[in-house]
Protein backbone atom coordinates (compact mmCIF):
# COMPACT_ATOMS: atom_id res chain seq x y z
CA UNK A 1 0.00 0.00 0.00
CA UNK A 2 1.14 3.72 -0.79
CA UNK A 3 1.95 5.73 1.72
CA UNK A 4 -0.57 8.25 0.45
CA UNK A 5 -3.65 6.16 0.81
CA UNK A 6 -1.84 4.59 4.04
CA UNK A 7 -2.38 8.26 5.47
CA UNK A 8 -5.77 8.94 3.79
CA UNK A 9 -6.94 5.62 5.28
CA UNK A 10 -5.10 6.89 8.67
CA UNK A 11 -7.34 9.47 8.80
CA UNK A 12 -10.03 8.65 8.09
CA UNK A 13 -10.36 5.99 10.96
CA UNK A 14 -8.97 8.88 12.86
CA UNK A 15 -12.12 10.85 11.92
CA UNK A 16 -14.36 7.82 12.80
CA UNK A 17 -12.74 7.84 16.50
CA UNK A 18 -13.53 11.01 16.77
CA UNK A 19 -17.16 11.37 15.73
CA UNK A 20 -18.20 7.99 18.00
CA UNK A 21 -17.33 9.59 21.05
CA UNK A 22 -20.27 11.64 20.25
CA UNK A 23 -22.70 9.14 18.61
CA UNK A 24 -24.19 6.36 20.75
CA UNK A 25 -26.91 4.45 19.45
CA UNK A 26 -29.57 2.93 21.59
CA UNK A 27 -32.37 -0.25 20.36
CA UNK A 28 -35.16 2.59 20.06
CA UNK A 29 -32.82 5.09 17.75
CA UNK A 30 -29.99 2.70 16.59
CA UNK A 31 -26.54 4.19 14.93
CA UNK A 32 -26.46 3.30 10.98
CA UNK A 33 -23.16 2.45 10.49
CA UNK A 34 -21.84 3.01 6.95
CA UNK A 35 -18.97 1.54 5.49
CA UNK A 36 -17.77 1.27 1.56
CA UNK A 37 -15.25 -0.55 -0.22
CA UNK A 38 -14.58 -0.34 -3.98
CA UNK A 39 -17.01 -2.91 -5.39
CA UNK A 40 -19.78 -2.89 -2.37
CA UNK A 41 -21.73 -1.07 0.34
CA UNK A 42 -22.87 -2.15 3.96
CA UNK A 43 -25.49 -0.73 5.59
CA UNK A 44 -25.57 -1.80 9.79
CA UNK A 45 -28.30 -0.63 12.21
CA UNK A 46 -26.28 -0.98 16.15
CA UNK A 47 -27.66 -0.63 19.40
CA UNK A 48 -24.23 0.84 21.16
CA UNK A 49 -26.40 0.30 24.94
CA UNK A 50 -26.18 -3.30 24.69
CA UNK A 51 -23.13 -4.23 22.01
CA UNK A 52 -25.62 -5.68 19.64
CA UNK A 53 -26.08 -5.09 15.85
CA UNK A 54 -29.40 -5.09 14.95
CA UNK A 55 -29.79 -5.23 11.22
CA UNK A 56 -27.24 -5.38 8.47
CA UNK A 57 -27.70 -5.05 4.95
CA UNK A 58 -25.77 -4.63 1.63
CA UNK A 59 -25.16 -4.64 -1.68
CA UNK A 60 -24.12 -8.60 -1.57
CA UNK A 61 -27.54 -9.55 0.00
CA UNK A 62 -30.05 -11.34 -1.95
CA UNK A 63 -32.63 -8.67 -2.65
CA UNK A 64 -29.99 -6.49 -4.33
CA UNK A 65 -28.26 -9.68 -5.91
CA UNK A 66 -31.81 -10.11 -7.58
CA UNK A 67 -31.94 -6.47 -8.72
CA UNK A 68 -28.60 -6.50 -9.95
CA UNK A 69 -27.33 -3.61 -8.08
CA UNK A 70 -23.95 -2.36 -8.41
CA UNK A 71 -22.83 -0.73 -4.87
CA UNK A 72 -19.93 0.64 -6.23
CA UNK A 73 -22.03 3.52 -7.91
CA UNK A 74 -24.26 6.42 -6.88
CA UNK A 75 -27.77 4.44 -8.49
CA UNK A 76 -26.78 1.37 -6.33
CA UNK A 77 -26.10 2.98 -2.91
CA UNK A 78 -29.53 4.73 -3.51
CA UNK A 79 -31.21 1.44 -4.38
CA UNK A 80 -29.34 -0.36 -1.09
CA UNK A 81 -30.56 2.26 1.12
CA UNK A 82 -33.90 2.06 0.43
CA UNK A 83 -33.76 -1.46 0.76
CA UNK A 84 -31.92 -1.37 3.84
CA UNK A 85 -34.58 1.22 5.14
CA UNK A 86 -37.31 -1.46 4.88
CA UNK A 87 -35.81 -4.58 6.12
CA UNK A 88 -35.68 -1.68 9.02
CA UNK A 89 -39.21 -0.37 9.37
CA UNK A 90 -39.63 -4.39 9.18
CA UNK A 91 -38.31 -4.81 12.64
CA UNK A 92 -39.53 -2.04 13.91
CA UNK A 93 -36.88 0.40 13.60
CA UNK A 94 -38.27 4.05 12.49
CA UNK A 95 -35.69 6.35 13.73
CA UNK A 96 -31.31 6.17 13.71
CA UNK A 97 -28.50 8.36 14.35
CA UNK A 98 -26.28 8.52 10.79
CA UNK A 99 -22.41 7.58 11.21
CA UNK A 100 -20.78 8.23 8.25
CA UNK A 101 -17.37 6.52 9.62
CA UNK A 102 -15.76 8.95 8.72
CA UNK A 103 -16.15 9.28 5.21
CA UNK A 104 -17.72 12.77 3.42
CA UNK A 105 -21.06 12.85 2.97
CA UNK A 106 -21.29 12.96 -0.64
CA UNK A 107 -21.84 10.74 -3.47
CA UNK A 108 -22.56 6.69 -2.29
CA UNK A 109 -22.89 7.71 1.19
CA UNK A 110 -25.56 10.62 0.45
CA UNK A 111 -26.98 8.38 -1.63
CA UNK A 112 -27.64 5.51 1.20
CA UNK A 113 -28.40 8.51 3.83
CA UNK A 114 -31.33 9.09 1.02
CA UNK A 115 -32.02 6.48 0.64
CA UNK A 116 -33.22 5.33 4.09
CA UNK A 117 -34.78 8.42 4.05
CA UNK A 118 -37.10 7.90 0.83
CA UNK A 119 -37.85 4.54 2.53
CA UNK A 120 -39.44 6.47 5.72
CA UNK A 121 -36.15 6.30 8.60
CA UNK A 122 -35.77 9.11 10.16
């Protein structure tokens, strides 16, 4: 690995530290975790109160595997969010606290913040 995307990747995690001293999730208003890689997106719903995750989704799960989604681009993050949001309201989750991980909120991870949005999370 470079050492440039050594250091982006640095901090980055740094930046993730940082914000989850502030964030804590709880069952009623979980934390959606986000976290990308280059082909695929993950979508995780965590109740920080009792170190348990609640719900995970992504762009390898069967729905979107069905749909054909692509979470490596904008139109697939969208598509994975709204499923995500869903498979939430399913279990009875209608509100969450967003954690970026440290990543810019722009492009896939707008996209998936929309996402759960359109789908009726708060």
């Amino acid at each position: 690995m470079s050492k440039e995307l050594k250091m982006k990747r640095i901090k980055r995690e740094r930046r993730h530290r940082k914000t989850r001293t502030k964030i804590l999730g709880t069952p009623v208003c979980p934390r959606i975790g986000i976290f990308k890689s280059s082909k695929n997106i993950y979508v995780n719903m965590i109740d920080d109160q009792n170190s348990k995750v609640l719900m995970t989704f992504s762009s390898l799960s069967k729905e979107c595997k069905e749909k054909k989604v692509n979470g490596a681009n904008v139109k697939g993050a969208a598509i994975v969010g709204e499923l995500a949001g869903k498979k939430a309201i399913e279990k009875g989750i209608k509100k969450g606290i967003f954690d970026r991980s440290g990543y810019r909120y722009h492009g896939r991870i707008k996209a998936v913040a929309e996402g759960l949005k359109k789908a009726g999370i708060q």
